[in-house]
PDB file of N, CA and C in Angstrom:
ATOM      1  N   UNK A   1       1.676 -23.881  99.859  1.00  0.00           N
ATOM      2  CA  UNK A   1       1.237 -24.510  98.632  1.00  0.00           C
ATOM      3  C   UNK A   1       0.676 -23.453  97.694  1.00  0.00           C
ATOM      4  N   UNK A   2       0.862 -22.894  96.662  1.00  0.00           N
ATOM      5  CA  UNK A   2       0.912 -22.335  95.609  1.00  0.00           C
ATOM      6  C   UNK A   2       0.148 -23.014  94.756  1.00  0.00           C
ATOM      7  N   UNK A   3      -0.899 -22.775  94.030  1.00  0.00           N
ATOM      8  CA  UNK A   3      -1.231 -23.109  93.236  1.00  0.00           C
ATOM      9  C   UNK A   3      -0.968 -22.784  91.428  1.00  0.00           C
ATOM     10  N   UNK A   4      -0.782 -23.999  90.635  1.00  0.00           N
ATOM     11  CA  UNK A   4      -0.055 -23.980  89.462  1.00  0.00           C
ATOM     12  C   UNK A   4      -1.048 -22.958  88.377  1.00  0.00           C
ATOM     13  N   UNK A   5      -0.682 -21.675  87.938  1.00  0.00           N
ATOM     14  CA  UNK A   5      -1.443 -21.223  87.011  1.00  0.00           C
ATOM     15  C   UNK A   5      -1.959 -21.818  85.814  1.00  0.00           C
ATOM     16  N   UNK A   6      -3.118 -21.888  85.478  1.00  0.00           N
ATOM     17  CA  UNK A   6      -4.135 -22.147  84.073  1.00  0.00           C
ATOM     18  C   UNK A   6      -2.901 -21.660  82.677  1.00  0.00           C
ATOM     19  N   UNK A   7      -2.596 -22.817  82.115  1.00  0.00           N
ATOM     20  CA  UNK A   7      -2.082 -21.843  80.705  1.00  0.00           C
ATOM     21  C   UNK A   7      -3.439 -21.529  79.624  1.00  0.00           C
ATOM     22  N   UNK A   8      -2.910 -20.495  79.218  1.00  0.00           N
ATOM     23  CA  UNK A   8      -3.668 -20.141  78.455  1.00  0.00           C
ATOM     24  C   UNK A   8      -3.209 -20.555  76.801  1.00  0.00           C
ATOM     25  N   UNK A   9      -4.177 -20.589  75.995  1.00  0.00           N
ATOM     26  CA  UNK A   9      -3.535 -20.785  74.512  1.00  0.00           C
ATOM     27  C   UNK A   9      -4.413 -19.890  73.392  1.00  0.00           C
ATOM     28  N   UNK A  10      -3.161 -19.208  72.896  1.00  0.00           N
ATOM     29  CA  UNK A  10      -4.361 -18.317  71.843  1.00  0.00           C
ATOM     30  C   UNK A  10      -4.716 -18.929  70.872  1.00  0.00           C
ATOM     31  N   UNK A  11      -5.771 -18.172  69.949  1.00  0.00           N
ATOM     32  CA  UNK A  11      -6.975 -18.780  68.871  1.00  0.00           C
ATOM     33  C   UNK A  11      -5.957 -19.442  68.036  1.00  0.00           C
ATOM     34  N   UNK A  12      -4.889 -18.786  67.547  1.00  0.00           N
ATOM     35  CA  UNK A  12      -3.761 -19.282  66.626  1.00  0.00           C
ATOM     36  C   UNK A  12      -3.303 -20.909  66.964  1.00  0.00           C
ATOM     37  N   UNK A  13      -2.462 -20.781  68.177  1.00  0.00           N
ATOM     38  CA  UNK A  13      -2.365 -21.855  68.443  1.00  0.00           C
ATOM     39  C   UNK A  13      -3.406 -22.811  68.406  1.00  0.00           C
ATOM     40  N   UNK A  14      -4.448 -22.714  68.916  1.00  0.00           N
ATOM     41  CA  UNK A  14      -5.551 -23.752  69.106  1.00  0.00           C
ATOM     42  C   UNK A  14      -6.051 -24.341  67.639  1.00  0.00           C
ATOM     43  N   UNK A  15      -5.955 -23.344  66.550  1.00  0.00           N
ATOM     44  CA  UNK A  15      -6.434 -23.726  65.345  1.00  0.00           C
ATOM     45  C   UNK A  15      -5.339 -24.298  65.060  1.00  0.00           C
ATOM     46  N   UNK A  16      -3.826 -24.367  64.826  1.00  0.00           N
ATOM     47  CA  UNK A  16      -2.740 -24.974  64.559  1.00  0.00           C
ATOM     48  C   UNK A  16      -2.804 -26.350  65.064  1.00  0.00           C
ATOM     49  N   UNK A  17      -3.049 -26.726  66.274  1.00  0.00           N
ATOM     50  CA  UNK A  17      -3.050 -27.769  66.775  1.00  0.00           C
ATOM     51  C   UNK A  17      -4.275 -29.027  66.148  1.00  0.00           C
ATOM     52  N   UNK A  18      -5.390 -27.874  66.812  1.00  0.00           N
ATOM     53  CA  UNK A  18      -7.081 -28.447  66.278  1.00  0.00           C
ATOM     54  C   UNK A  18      -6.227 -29.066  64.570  1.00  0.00           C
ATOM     55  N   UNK A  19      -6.590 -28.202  63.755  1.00  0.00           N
ATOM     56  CA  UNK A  19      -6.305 -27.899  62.210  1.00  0.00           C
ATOM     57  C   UNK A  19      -4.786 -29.493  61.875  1.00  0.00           C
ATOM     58  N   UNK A  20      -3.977 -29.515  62.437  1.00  0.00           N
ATOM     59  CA  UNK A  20      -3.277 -30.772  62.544  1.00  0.00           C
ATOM     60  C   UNK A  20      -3.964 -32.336  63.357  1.00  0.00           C
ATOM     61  N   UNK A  21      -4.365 -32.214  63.849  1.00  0.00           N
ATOM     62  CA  UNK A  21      -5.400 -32.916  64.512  1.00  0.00           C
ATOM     63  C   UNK A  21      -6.468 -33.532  63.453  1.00  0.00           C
ATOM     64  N   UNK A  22      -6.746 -32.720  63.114  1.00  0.00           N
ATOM     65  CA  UNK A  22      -8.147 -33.134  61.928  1.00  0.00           C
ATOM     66  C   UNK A  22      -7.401 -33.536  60.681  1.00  0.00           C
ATOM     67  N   UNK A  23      -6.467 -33.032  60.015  1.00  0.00           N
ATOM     68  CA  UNK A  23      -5.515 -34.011  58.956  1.00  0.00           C
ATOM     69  C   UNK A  23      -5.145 -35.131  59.059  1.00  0.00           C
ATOM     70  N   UNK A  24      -4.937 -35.315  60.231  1.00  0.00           N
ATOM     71  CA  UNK A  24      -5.036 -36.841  60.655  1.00  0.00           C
ATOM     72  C   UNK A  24      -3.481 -37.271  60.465  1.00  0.00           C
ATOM     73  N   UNK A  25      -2.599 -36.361  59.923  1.00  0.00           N
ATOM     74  CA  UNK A  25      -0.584 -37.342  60.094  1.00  0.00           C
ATOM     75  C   UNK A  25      -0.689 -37.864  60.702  1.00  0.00           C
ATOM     76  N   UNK A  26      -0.488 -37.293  62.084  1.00  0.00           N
ATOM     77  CA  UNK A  26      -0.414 -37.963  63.341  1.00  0.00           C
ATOM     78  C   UNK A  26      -1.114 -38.282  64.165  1.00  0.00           C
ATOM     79  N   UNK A  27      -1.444 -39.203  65.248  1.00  0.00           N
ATOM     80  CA  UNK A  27      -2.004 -39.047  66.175  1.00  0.00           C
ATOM     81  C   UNK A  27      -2.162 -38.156  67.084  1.00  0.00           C
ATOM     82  N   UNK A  28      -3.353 -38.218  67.730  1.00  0.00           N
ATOM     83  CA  UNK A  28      -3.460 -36.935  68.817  1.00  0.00           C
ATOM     84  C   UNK A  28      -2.697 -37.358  70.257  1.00  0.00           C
ATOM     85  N   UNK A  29      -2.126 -38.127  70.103  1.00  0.00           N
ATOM     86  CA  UNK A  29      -1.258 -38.441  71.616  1.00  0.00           C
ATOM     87  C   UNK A  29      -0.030 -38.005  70.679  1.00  0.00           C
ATOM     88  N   UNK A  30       0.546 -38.256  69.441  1.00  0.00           N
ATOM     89  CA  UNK A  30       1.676 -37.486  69.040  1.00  0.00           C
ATOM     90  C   UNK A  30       1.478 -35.921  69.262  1.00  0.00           C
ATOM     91  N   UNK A  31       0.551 -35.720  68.469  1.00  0.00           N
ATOM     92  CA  UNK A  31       0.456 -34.124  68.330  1.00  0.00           C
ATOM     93  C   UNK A  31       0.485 -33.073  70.217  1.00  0.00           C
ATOM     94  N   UNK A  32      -0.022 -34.135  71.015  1.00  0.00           N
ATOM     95  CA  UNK A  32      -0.192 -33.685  72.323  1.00  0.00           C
ATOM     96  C   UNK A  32       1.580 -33.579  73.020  1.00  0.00           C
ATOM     97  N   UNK A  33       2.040 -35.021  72.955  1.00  0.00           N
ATOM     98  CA  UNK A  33       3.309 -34.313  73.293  1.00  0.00           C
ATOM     99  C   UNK A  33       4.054 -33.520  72.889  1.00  0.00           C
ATOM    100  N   UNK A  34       3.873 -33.596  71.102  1.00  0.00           N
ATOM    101  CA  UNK A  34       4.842 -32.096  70.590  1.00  0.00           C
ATOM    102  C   UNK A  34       4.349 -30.993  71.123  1.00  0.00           C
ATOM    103  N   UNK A  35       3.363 -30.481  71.231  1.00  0.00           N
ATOM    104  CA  UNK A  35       2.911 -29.137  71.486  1.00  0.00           C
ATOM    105  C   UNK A  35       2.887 -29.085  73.361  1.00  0.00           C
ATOM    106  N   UNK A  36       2.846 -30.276  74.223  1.00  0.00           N
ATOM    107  CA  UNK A  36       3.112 -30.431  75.412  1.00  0.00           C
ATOM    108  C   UNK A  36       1.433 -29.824  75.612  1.00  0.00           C
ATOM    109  N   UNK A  37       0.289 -29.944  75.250  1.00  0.00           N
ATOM    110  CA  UNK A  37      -1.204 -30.281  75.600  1.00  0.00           C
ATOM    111  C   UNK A  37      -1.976 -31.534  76.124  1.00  0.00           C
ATOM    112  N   UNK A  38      -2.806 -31.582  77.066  1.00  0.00           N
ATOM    113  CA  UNK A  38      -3.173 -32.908  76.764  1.00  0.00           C
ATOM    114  C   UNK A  38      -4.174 -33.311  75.443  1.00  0.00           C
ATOM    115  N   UNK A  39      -3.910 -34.678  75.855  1.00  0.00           N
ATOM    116  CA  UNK A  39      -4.432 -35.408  74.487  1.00  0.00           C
ATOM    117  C   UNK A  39      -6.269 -34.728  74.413  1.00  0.00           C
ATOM    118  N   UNK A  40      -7.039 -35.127  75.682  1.00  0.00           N
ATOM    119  CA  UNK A  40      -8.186 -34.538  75.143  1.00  0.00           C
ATOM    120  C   UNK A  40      -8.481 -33.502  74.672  1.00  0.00           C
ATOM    121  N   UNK A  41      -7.494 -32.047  75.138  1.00  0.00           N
ATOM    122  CA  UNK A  41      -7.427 -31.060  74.594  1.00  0.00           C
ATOM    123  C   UNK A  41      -7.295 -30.618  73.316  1.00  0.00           C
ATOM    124  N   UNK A  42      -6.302 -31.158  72.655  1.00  0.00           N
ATOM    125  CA  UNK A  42      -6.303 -31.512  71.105  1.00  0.00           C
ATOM    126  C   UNK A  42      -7.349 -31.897  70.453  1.00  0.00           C
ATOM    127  N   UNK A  43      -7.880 -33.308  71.459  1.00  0.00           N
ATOM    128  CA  UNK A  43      -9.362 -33.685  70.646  1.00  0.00           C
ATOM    129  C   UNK A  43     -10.445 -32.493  70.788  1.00  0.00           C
ATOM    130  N   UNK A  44     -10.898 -31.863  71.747  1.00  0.00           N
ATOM    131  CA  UNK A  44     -11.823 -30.627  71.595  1.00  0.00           C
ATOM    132  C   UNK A  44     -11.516 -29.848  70.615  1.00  0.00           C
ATOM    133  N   UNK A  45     -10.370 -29.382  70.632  1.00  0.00           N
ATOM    134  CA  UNK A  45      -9.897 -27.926  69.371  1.00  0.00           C
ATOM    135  C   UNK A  45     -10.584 -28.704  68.234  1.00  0.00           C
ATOM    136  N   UNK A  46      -9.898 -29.980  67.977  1.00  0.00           N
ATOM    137  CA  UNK A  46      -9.844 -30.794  66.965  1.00  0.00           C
ATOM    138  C   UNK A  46     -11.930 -30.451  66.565  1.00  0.00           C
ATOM    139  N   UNK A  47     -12.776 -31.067  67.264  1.00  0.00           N
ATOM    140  CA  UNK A  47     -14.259 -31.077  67.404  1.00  0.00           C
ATOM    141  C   UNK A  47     -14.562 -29.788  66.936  1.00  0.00           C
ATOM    142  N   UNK A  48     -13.873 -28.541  67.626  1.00  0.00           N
ATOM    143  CA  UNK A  48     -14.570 -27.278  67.772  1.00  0.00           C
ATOM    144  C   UNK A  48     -14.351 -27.036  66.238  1.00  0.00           C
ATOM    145  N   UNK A  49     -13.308 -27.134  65.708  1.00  0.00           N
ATOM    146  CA  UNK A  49     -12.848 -27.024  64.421  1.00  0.00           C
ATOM    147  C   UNK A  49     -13.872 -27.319  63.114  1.00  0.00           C
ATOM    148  N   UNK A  50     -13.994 -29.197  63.592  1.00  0.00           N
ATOM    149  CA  UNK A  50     -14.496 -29.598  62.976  1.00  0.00           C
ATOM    150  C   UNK A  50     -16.380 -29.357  62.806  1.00  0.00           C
ATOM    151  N   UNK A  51     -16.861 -28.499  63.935  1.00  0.00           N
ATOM    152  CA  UNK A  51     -18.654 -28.000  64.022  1.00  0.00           C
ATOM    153  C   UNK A  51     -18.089 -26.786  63.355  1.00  0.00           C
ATOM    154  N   UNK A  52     -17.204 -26.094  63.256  1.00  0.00           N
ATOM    155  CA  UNK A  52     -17.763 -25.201  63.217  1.00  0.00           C
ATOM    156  C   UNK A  52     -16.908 -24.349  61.180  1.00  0.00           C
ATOM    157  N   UNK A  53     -16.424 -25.650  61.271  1.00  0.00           N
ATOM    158  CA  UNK A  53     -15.962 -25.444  59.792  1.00  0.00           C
ATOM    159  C   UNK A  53     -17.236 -25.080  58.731  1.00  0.00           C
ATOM    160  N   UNK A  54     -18.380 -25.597  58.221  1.00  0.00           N
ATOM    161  CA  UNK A  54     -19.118 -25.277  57.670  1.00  0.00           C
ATOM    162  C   UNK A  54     -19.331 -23.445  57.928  1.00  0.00           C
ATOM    163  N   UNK A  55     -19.482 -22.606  58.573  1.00  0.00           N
ATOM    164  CA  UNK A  55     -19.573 -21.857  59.321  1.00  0.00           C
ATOM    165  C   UNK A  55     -19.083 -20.872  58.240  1.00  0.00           C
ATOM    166  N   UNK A  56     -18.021 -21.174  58.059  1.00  0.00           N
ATOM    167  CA  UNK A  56     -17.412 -20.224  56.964  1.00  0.00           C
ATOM    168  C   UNK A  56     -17.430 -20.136  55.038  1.00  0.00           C
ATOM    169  N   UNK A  57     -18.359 -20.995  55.289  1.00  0.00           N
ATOM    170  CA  UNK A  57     -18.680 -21.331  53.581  1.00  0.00           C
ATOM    171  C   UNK A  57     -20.121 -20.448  54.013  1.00  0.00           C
ATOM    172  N   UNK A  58     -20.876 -20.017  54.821  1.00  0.00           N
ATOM    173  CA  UNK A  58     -22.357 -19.555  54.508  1.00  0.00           C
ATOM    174  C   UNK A  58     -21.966 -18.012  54.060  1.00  0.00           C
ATOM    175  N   UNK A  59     -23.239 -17.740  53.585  1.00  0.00           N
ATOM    176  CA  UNK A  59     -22.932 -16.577  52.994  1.00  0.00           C
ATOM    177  C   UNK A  59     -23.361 -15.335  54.079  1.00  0.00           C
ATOM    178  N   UNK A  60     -23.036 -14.247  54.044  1.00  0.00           N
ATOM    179  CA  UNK A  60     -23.191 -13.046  55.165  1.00  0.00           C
ATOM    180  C   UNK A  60     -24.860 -13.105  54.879  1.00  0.00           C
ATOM    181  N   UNK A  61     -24.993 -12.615  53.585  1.00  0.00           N
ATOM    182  CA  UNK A  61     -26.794 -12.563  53.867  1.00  0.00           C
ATOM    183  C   UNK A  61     -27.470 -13.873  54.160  1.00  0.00           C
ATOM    184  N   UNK A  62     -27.003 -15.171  54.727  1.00  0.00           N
ATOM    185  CA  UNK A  62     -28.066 -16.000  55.334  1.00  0.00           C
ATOM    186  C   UNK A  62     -27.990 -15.484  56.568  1.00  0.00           C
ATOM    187  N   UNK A  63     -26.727 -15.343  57.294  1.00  0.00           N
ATOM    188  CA  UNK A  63     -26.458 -14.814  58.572  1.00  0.00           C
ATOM    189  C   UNK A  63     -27.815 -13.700  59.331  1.00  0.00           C
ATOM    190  N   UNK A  64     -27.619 -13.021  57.914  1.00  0.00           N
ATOM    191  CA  UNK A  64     -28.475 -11.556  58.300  1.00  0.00           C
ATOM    192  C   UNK A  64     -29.939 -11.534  58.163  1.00  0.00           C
ATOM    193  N   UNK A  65     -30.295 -12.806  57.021  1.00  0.00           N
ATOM    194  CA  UNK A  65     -31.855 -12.840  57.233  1.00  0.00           C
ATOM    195  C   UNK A  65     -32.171 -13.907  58.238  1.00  0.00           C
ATOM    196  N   UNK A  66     -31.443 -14.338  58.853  1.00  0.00           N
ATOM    197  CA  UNK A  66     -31.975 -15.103  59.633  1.00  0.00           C
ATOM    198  C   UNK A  66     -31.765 -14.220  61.112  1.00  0.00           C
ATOM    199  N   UNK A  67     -30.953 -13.082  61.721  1.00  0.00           N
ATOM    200  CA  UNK A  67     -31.251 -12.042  62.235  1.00  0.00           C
ATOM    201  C   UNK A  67     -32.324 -11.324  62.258  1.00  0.00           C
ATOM    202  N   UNK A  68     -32.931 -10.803  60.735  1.00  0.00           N
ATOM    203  CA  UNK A  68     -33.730 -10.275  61.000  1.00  0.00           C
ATOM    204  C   UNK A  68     -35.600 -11.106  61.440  1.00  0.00           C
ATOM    205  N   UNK A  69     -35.082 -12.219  60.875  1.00  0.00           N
ATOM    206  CA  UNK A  69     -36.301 -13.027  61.344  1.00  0.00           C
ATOM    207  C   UNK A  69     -36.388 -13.225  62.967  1.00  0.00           C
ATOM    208  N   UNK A  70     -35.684 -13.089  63.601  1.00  0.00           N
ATOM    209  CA  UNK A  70     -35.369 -13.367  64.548  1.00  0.00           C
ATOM    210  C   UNK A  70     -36.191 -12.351  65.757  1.00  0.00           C
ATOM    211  N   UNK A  71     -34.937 -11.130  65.263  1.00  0.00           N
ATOM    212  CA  UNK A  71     -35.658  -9.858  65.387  1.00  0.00           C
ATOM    213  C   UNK A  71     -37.286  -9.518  65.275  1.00  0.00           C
ATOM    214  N   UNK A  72     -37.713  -9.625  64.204  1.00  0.00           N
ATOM    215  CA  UNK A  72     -38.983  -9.973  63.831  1.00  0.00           C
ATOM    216  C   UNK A  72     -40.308 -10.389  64.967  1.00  0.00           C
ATOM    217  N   UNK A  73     -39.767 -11.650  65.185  1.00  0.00           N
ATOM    218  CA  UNK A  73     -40.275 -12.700  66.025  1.00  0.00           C
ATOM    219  C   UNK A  73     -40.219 -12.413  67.675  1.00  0.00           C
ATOM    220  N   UNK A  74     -39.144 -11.647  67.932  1.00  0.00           N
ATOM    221  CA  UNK A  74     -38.763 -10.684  69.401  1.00  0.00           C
ATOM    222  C   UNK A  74     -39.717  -9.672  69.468  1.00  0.00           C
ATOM    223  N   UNK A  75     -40.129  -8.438  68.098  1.00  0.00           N
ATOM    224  CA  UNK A  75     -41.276  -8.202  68.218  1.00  0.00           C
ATOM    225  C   UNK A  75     -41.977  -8.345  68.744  1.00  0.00           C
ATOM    226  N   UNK A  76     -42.962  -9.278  67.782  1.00  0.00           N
ATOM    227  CA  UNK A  76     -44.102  -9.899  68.016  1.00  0.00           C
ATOM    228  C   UNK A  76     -44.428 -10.120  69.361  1.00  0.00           C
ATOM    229  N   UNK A  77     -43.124 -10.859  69.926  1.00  0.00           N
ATOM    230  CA  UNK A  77     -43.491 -11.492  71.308  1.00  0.00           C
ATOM    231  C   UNK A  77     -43.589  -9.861  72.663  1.00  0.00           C
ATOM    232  N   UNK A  78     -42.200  -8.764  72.128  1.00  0.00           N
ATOM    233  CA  UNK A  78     -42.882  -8.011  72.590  1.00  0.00           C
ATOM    234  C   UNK A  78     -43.901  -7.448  73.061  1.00  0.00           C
ATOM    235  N   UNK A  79     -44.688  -7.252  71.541  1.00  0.00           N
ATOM    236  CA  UNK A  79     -46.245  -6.634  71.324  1.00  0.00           C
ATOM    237  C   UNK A  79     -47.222  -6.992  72.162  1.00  0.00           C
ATOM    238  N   UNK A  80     -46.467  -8.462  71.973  1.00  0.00           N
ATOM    239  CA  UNK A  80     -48.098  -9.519  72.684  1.00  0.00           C
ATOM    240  C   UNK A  80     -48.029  -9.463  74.562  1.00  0.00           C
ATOM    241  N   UNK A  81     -46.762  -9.662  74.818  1.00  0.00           N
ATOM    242  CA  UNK A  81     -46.378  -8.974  76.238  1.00  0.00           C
ATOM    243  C   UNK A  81     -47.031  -7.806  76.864  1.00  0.00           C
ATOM    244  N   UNK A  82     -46.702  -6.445  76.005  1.00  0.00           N
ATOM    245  CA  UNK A  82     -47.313  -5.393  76.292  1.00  0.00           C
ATOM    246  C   UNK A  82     -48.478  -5.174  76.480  1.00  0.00           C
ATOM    247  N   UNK A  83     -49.630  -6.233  75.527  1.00  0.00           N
ATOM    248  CA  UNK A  83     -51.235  -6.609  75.244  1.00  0.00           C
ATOM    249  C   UNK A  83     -51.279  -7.464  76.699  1.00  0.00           C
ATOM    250  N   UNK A  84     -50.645  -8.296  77.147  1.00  0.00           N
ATOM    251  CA  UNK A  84     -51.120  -8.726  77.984  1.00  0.00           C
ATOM    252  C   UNK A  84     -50.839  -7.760  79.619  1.00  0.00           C
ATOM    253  N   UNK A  85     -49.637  -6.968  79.554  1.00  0.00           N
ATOM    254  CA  UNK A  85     -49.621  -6.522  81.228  1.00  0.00           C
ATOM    255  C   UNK A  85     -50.623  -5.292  81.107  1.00  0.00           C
ATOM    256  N   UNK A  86     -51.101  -4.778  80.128  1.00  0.00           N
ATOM    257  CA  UNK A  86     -52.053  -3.652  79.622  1.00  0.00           C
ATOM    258  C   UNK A  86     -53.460  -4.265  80.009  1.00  0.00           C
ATOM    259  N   UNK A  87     -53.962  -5.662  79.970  1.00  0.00           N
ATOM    260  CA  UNK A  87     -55.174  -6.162  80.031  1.00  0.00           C
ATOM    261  C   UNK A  87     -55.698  -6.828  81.586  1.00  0.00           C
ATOM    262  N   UNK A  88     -53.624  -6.756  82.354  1.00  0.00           N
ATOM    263  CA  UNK A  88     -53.830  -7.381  83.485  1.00  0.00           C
ATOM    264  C   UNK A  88     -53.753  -5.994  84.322  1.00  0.00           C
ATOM    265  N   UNK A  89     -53.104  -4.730  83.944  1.00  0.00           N
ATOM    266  CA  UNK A  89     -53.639  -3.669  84.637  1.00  0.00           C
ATOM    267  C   UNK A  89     -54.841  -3.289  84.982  1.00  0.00           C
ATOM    268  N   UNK A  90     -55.887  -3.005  84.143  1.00  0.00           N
ATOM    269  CA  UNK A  90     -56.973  -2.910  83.749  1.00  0.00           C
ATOM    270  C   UNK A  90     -58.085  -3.676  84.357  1.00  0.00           C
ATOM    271  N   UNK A  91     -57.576  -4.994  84.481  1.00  0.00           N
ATOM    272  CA  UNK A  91     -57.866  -5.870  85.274  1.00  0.00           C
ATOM    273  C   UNK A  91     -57.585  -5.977  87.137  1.00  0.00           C
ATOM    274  N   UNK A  92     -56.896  -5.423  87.219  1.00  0.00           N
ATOM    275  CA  UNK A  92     -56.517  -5.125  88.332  1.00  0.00           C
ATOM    276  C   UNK A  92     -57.206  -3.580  89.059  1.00  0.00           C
ATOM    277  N   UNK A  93     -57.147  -2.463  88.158  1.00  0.00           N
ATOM    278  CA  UNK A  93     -58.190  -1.523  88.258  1.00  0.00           C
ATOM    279  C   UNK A  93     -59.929  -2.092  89.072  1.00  0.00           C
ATOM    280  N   UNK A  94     -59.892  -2.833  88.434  1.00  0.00           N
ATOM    281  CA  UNK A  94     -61.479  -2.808  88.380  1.00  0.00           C
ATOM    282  C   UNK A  94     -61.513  -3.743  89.394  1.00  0.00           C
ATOM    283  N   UNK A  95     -60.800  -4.497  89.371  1.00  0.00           N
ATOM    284  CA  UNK A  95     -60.977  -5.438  90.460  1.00  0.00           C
ATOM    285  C   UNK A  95     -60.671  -4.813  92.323  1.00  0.00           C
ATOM    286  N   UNK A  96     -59.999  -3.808  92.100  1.00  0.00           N
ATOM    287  CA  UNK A  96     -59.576  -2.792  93.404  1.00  0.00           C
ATOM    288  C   UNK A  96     -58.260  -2.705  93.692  1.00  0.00           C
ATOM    289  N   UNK A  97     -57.348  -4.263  93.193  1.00  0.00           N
ATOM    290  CA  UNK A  97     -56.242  -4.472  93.675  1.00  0.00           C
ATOM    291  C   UNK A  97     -54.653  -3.698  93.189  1.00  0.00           C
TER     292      UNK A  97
END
């Protein structure tokens, strides 16, 4: 017994399918047998498509200030990390352990 290999489908295809899917011609049980996918499969591309369409209308600098806030905030939490294993050393000093 052999087991049947995973097909794979590239980004192209998946947006072709998804991207027909969300126009709505046809149904996704049509669109599934032309392309020989199953039907839920179509519906995911179809979903992934559809979250993540906004995605490409934002502009690069929201992308990037919201990176650097981010960044920022990783800092901080750094800093405060370092303040604390620095206070539990110290603490540990004196205590003998």
């Amino acid at each position: 017994m052999s087991k049947a290999k995973r097909k794979r489908y590239t980004g192209a295809f998946k947006a072709k399918v998804g991207l027909e899917a969300l126009m709505g011609i046809k149904t996704v049980g049509q669109i599934a047998r032309e392309y020989q996918v199953h039907p839920v499969q179509v519906t995911q591309w179809k979903g992934v498509i559809r979250d993540h369409l906004p995605e490409l209308f934002e502009s690069p600098q929201a992308a990037s200030q919201d990176s650097e806030q981010l960044i920022a905030q990783l800092h901080e939490k750094i800093g405060q990390l370092s303040v604390e294993v620095d206070w539990l050393k110290n603490k540990c000093k004196q205590l003998g352990l």
